[in-house]
C-alpha atoms as a PDB file:
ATOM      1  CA  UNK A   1       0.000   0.000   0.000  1.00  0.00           C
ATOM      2  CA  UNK A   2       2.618   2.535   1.031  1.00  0.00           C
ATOM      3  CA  UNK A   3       4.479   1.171  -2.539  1.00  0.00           C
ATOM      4  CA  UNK A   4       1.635   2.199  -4.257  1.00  0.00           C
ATOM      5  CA  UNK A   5       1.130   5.830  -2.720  1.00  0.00           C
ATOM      6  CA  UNK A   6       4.849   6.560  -3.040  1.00  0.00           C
ATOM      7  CA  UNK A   7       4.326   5.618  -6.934  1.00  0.00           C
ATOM      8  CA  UNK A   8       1.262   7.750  -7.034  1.00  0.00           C
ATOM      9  CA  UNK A   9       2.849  10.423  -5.461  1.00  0.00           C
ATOM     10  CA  UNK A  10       5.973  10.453  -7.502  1.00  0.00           C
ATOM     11  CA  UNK A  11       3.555  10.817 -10.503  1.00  0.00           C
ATOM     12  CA  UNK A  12       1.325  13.243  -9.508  1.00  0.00           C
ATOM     13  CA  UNK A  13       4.252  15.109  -8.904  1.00  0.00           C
ATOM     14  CA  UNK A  14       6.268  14.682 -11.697  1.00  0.00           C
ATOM     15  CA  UNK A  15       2.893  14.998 -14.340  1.00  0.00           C
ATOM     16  CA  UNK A  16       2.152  18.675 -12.005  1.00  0.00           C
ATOM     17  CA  UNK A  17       5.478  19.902 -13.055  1.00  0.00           C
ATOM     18  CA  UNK A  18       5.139  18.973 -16.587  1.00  0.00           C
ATOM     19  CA  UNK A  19       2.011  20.785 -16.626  1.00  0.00           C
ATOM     20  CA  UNK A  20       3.796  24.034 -15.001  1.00  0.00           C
ATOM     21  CA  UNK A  21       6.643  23.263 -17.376  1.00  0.00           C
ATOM     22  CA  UNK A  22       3.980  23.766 -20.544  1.00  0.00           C
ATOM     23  CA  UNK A  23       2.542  26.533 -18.719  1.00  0.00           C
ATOM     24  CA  UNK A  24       5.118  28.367 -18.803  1.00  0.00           C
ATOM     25  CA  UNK A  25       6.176  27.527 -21.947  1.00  0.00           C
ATOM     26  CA  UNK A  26       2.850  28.631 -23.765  1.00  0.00           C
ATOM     27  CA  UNK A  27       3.671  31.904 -21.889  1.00  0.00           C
ATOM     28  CA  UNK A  28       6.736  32.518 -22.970  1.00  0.00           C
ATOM     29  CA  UNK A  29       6.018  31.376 -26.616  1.00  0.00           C
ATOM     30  CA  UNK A  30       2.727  34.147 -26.512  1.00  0.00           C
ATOM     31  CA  UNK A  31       5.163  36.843 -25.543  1.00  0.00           C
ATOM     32  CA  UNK A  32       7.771  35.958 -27.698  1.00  0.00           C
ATOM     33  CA  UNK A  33       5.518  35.904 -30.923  1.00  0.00           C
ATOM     34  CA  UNK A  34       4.489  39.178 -29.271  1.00  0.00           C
ATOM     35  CA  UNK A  35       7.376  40.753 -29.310  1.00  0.00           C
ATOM     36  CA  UNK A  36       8.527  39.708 -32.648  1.00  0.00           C
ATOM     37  CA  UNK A  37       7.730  43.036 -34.381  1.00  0.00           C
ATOM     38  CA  UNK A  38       9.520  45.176 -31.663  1.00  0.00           C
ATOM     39  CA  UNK A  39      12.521  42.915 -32.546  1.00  0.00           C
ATOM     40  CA  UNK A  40      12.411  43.421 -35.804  1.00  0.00           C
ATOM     41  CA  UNK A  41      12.691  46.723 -35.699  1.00  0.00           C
ATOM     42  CA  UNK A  42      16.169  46.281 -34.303  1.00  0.00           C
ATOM     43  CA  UNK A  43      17.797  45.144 -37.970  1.00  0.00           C
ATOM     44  CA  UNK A  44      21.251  45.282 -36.920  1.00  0.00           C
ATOM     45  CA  UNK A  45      20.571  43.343 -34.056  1.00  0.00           C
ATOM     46  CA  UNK A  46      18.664  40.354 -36.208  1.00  0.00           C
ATOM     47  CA  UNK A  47      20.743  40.330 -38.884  1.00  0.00           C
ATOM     48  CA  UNK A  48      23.577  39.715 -36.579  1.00  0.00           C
ATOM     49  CA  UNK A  49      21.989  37.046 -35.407  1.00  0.00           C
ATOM     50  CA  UNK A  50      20.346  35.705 -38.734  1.00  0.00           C
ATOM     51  CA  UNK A  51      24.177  35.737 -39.805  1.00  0.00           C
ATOM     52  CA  UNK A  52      25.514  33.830 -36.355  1.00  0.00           C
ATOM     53  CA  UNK A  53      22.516  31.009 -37.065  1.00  0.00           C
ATOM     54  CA  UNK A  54      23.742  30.243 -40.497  1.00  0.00           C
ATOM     55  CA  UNK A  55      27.553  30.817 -40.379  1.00  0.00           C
ATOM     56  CA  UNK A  56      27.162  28.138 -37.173  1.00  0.00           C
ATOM     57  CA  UNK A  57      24.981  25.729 -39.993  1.00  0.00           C
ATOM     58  CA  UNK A  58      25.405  26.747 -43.939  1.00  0.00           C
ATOM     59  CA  UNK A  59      28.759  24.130 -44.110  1.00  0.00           C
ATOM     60  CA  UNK A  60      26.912  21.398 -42.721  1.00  0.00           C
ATOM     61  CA  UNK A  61      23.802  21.895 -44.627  1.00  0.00           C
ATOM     62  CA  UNK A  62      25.952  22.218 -47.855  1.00  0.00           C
ATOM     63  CA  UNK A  63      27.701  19.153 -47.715  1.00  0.00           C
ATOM     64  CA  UNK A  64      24.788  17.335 -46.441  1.00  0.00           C
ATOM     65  CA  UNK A  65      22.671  18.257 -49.076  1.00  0.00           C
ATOM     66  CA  UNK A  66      25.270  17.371 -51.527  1.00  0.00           C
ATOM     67  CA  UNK A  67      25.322  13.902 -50.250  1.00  0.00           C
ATOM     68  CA  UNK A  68      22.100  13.319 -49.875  1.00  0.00           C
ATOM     69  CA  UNK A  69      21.373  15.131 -53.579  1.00  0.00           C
ATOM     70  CA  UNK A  70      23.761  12.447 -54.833  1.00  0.00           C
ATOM     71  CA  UNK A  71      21.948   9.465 -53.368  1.00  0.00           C
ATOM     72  CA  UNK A  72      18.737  10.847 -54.426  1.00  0.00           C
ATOM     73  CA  UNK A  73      20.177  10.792 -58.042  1.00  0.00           C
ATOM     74  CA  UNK A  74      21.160   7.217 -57.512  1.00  0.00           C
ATOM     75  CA  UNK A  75      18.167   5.511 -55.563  1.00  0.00           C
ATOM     76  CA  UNK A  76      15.800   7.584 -58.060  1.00  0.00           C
ATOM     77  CA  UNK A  77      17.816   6.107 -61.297  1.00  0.00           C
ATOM     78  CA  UNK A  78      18.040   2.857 -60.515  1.00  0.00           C
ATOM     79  CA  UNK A  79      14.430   2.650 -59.297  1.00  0.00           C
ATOM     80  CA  UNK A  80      12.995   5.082 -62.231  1.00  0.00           C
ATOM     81  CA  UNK A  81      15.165   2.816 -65.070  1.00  0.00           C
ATOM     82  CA  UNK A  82      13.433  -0.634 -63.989  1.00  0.00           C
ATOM     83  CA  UNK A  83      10.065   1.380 -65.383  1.00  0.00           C
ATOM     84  CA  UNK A  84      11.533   3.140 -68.590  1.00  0.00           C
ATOM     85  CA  UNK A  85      11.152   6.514 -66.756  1.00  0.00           C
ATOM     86  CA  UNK A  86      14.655   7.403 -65.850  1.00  0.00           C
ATOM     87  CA  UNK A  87      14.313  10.679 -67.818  1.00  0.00           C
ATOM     88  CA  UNK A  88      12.047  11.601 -64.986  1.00  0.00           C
ATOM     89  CA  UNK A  89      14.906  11.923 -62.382  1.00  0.00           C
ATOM     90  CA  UNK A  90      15.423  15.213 -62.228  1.00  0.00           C
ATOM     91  CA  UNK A  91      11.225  15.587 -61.053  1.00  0.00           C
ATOM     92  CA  UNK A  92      11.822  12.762 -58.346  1.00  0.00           C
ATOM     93  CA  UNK A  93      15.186  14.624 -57.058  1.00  0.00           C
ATOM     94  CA  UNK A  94      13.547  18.394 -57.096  1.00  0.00           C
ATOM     95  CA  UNK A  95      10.248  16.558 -54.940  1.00  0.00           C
ATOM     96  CA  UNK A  96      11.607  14.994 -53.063  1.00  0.00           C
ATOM     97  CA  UNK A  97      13.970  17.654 -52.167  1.00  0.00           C
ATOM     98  CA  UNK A  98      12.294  20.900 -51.887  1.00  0.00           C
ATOM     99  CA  UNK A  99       8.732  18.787 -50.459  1.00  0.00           C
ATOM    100  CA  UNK A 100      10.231  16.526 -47.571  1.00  0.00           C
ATOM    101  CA  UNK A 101      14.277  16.024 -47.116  1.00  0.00           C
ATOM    102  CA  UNK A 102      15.188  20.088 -47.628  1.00  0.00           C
ATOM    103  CA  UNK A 103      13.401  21.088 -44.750  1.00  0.00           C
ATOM    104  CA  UNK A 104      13.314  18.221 -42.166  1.00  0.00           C
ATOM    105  CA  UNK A 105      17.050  17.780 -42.443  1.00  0.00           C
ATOM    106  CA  UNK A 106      17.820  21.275 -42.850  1.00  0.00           C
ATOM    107  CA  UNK A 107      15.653  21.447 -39.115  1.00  0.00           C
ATOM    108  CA  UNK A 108      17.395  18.118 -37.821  1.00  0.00           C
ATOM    109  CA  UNK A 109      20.772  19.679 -38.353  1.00  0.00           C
ATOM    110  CA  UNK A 110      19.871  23.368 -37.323  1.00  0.00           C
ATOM    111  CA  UNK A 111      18.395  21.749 -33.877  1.00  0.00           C
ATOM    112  CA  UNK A 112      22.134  19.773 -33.594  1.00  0.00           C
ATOM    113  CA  UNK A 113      23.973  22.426 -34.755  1.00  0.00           C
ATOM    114  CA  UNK A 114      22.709  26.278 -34.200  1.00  0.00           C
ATOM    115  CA  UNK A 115      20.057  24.771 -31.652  1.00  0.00           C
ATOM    116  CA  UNK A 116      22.497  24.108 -29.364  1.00  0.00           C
ATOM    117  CA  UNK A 117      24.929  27.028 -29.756  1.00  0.00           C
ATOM    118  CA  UNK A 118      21.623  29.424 -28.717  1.00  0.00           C
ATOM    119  CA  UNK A 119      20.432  26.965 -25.621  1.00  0.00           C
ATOM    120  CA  UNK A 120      24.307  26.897 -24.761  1.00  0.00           C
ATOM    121  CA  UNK A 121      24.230  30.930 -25.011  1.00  0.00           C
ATOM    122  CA  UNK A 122      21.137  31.538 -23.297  1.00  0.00           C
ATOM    123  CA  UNK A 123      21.973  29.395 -20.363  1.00  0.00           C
ATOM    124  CA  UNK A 124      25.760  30.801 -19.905  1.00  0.00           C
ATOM    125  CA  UNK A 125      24.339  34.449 -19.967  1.00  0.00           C
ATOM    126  CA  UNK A 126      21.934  33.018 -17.170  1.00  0.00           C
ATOM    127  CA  UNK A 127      24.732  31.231 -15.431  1.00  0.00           C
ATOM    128  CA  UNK A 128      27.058  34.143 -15.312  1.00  0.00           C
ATOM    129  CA  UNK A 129      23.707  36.479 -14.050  1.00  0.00           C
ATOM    130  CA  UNK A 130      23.779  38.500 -16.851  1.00  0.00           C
ATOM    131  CA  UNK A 131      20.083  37.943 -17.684  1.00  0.00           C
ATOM    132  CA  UNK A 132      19.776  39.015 -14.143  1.00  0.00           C
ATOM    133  CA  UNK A 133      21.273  42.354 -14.303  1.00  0.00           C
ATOM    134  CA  UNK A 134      19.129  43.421 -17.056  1.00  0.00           C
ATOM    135  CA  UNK A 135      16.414  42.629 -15.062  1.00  0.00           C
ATOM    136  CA  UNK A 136      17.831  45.273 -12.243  1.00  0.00           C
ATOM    137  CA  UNK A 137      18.239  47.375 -15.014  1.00  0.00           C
ATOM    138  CA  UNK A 138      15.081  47.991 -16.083  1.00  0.00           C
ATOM    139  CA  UNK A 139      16.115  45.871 -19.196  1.00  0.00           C
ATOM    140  CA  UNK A 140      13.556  43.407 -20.196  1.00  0.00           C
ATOM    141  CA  UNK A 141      15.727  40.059 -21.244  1.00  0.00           C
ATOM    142  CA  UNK A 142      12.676  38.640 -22.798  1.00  0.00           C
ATOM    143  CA  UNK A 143      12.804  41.450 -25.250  1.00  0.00           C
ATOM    144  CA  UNK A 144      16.346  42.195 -25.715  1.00  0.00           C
ATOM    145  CA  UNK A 145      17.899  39.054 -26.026  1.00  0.00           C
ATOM    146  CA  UNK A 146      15.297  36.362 -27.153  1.00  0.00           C
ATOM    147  CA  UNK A 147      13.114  37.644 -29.411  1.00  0.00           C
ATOM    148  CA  UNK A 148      15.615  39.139 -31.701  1.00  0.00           C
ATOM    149  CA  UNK A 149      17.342  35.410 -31.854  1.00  0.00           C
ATOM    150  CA  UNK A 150      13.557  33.736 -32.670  1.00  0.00           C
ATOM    151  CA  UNK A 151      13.609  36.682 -34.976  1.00  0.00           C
ATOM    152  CA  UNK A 152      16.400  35.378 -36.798  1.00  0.00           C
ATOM    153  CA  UNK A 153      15.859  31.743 -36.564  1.00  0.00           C
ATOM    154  CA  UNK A 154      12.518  31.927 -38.170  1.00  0.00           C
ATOM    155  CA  UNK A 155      14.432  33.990 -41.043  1.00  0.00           C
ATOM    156  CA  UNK A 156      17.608  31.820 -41.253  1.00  0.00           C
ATOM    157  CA  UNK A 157      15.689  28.236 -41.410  1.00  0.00           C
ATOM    158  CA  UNK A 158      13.894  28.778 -45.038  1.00  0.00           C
ATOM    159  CA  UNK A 159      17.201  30.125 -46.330  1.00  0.00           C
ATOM    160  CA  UNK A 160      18.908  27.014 -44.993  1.00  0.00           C
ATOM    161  CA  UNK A 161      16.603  24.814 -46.388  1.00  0.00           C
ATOM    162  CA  UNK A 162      16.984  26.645 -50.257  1.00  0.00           C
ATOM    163  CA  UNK A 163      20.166  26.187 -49.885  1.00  0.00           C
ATOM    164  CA  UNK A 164      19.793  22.868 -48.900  1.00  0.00           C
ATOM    165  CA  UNK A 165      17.308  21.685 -51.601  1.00  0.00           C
ATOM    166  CA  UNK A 166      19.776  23.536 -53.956  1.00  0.00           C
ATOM    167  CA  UNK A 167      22.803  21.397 -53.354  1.00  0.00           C
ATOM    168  CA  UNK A 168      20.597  18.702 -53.408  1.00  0.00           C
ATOM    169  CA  UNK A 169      19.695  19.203 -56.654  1.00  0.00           C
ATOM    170  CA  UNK A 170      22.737  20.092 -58.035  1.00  0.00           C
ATOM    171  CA  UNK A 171      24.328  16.684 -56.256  1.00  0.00           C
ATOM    172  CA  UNK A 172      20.852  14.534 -58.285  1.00  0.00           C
ATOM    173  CA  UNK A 173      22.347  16.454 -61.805  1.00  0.00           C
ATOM    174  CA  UNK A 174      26.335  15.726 -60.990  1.00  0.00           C
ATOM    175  CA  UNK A 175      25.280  11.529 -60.208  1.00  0.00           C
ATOM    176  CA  UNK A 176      22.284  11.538 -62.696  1.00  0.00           C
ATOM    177  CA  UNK A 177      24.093  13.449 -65.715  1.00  0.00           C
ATOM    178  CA  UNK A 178      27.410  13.603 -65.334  1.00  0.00           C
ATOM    179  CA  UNK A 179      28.039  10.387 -63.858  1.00  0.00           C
ATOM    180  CA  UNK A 180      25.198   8.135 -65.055  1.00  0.00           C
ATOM    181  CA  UNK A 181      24.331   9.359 -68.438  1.00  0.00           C
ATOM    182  CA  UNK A 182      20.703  10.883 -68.581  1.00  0.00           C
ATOM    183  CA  UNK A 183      20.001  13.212 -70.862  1.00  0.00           C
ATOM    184  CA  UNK A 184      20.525  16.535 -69.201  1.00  0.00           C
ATOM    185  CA  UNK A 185      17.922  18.755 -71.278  1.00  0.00           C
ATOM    186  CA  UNK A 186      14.857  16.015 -69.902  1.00  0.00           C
ATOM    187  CA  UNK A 187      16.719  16.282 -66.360  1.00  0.00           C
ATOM    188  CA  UNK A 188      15.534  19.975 -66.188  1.00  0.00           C
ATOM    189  CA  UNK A 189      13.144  19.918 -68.213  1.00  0.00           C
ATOM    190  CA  UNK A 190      10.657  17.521 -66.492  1.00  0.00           C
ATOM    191  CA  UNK A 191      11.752  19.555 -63.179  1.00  0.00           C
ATOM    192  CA  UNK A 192      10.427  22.358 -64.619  1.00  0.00           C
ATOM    193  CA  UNK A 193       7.345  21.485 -66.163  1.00  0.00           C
ATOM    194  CA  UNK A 194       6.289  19.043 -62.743  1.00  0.00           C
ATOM    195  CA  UNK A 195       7.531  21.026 -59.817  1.00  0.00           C
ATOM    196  CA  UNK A 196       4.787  23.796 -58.869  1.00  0.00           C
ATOM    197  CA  UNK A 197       5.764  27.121 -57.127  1.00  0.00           C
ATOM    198  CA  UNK A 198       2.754  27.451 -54.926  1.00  0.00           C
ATOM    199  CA  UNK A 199       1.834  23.690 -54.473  1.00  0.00           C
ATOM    200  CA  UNK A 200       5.438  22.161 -54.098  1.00  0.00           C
ATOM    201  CA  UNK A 201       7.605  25.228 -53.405  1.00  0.00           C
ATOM    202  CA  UNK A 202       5.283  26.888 -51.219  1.00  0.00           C
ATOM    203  CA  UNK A 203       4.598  24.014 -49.032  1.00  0.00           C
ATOM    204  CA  UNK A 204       8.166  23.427 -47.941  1.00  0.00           C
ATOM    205  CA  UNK A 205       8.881  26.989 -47.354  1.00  0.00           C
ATOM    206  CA  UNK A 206       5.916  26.617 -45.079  1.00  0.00           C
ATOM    207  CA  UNK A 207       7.476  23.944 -43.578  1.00  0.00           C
ATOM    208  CA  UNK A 208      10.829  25.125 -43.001  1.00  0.00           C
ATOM    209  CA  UNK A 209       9.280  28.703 -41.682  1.00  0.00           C
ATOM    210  CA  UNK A 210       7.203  26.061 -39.453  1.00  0.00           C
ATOM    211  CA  UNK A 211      10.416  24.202 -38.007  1.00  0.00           C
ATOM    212  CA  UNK A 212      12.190  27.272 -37.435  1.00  0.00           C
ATOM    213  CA  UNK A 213       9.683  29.046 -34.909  1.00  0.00           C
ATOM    214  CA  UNK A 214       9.515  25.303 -33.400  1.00  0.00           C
ATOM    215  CA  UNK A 215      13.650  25.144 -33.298  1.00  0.00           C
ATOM    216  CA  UNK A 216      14.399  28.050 -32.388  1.00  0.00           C
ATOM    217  CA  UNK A 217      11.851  28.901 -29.641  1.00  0.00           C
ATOM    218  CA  UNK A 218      12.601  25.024 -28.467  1.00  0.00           C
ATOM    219  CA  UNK A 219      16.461  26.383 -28.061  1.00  0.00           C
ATOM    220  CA  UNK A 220      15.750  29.782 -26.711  1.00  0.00           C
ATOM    221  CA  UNK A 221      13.477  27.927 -23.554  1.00  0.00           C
ATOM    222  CA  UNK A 222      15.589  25.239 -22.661  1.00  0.00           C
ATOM    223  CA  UNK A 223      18.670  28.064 -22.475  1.00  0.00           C
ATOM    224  CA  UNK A 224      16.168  30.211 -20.391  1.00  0.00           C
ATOM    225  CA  UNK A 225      14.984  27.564 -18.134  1.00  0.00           C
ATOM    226  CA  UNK A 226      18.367  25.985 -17.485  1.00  0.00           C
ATOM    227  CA  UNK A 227      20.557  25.377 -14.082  1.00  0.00           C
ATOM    228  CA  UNK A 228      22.563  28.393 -13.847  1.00  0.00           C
ATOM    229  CA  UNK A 229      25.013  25.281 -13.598  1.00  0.00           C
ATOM    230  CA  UNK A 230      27.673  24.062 -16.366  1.00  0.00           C
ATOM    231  CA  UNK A 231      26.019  20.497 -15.788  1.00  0.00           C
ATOM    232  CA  UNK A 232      22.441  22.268 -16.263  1.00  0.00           C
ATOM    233  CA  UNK A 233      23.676  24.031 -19.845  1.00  0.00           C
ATOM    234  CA  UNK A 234      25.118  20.830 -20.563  1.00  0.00           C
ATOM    235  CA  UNK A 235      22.056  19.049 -19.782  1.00  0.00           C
ATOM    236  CA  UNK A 236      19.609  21.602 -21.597  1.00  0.00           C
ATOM    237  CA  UNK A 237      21.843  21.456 -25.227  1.00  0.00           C
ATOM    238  CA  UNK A 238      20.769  17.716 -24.687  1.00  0.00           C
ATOM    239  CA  UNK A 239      17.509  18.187 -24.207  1.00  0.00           C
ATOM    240  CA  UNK A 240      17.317  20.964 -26.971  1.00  0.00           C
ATOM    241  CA  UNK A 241      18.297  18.202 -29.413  1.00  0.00           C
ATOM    242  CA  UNK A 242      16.474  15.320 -28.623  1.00  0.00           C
ATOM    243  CA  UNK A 243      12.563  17.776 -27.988  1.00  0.00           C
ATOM    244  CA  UNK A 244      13.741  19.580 -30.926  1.00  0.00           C
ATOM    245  CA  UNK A 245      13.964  16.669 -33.373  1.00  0.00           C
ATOM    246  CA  UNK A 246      11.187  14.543 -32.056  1.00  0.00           C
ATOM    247  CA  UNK A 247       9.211  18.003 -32.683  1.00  0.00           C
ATOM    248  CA  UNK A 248      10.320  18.278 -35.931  1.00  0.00           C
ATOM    249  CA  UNK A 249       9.467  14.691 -37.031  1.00  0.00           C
ATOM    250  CA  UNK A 250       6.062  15.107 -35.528  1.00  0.00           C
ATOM    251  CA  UNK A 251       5.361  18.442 -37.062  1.00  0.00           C
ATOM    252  CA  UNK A 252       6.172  16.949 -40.519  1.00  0.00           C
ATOM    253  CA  UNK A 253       3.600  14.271 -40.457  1.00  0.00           C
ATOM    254  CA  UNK A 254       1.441  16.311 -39.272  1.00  0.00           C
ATOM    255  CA  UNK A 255       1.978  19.202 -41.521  1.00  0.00           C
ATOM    256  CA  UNK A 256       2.399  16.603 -44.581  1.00  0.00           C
ATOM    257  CA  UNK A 257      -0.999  15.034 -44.118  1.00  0.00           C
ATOM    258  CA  UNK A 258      -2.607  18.409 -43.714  1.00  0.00           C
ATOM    259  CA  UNK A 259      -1.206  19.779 -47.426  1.00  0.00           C
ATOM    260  CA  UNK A 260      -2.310  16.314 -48.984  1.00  0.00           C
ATOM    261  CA  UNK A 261      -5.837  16.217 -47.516  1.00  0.00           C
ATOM    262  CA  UNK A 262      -6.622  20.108 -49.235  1.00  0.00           C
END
């Protein structure tokens, strides 16, 4: 009996502060999203930070989507050339690039990559009390230091995903064409005749704008809510990458079915 209250008690407790934990969370995401225009008034400021996010990620993203351009080219081939269709490659690579892959790995590897350095950032300036002495300043942290980096991670993400999907496609033309042998006039043109700005294009921009606010606001909480500890910073990067990814997949089904169904 006492077993069974001790388990009961230990989740009650542990399920209240997961509820206070989203609490807060909704909160801060509210006033962050409120903010936003405030912060982008401050250009300098964003830009800085737009150009931190994707210094910290473009090399990554580059080579990545180079590799996985050039598998796309040869999974697509050899699957395309058992149906006569190999012609088509250059549609299968641009879909399945700029639809699905460009932005969910472009968010998988900003959450491992630029994710980190912000929840890392945020925690350090809370660890060393700086976040603190705004506060006795009269300076509201909220505004000066967060919003300006969701700001910028809602900007950098879709411009880390074109470049992304880019390199991609480039990688499906160097395997496909170059390396392979299809005809590079029906590689581009059956990309451009079957790849549509608003239904194709649009969608993964939507996407990618989608997994940034998750991302970055993901990064910015777990830096704000960290141990003012170099174990808790440690332990919130962690956490930053594993809730940021498993958000990421989810949001992609869920974002996927949604564009299919209208």
């Amino acid at each position: 009996m006492n077993a069974m209250l001790a388990l009961l008690a230990v989740v009650g407790a542990r399920t209240r502060r997961m509820l206070a934990d989203l609490g807060y969370g909704l909160r801060l995401f509210v006033r962050l999203l409120v903010l936003l225009p405030g912060a982008l008034r401050r250009l300098q400021l964003v830009l800085q930070q737009v150009f931190f996010l994707g210094n910290y990620s473009l090399s990554i993203i580059a080579v990545s989507g180079l590799f996985v351009g050039f598998v796309l080219g040869l999974q697509g081939y050899y699957t395309l050339a058992r149906y006569g269709a190999a012609n088509s490659l250059g549609l299968v690579v641009a879909l399945s690039l700029v639809r699905e892959l460009g932005p969910v790995v472009t968010a998988l590897l900003f959450a491992g990559r630029a994710g980190t350095s912000l929840t890392a950032e945020i925690g350090l300036m809370k660890a060393g009390e700086q976040l603190a002495a705004m506060e006795m300043m009269a300076v509201d942290p909220i505004a000066r230091v967060l919003a300006p980096r969701m700001a910028a991670g809602i900007i950098a993400m879709p411009l880390l995903a074109a470049v992304f999907s880019a390199v991609g496609i480039i990688g499906g033309y160097v395997v496909g064409v170059l390396l392979i042998g299809v005809d590079s006039g029906a590689f581009w043109s059956q990309m451009q005749s079957g790849v549509d700005v608003f239904a194709d294009v649009g969608n993964g921009v939507i996407k990618s704008v989608v997994f940034g606010v998750a991302v970055t606001f993901i990064a910015l909480y777990q830096g704000w809510r960290s141990q003012p500890t170099p174990e808790g910073v440690s332990r919130a990067t962690t956490r930053t990458v594993v809730l940021a990814s498993l958000t990421v997949l989810g949001l992609d089904f869920m974002l996927t079915a949604l564009m299919f169904s209208t």
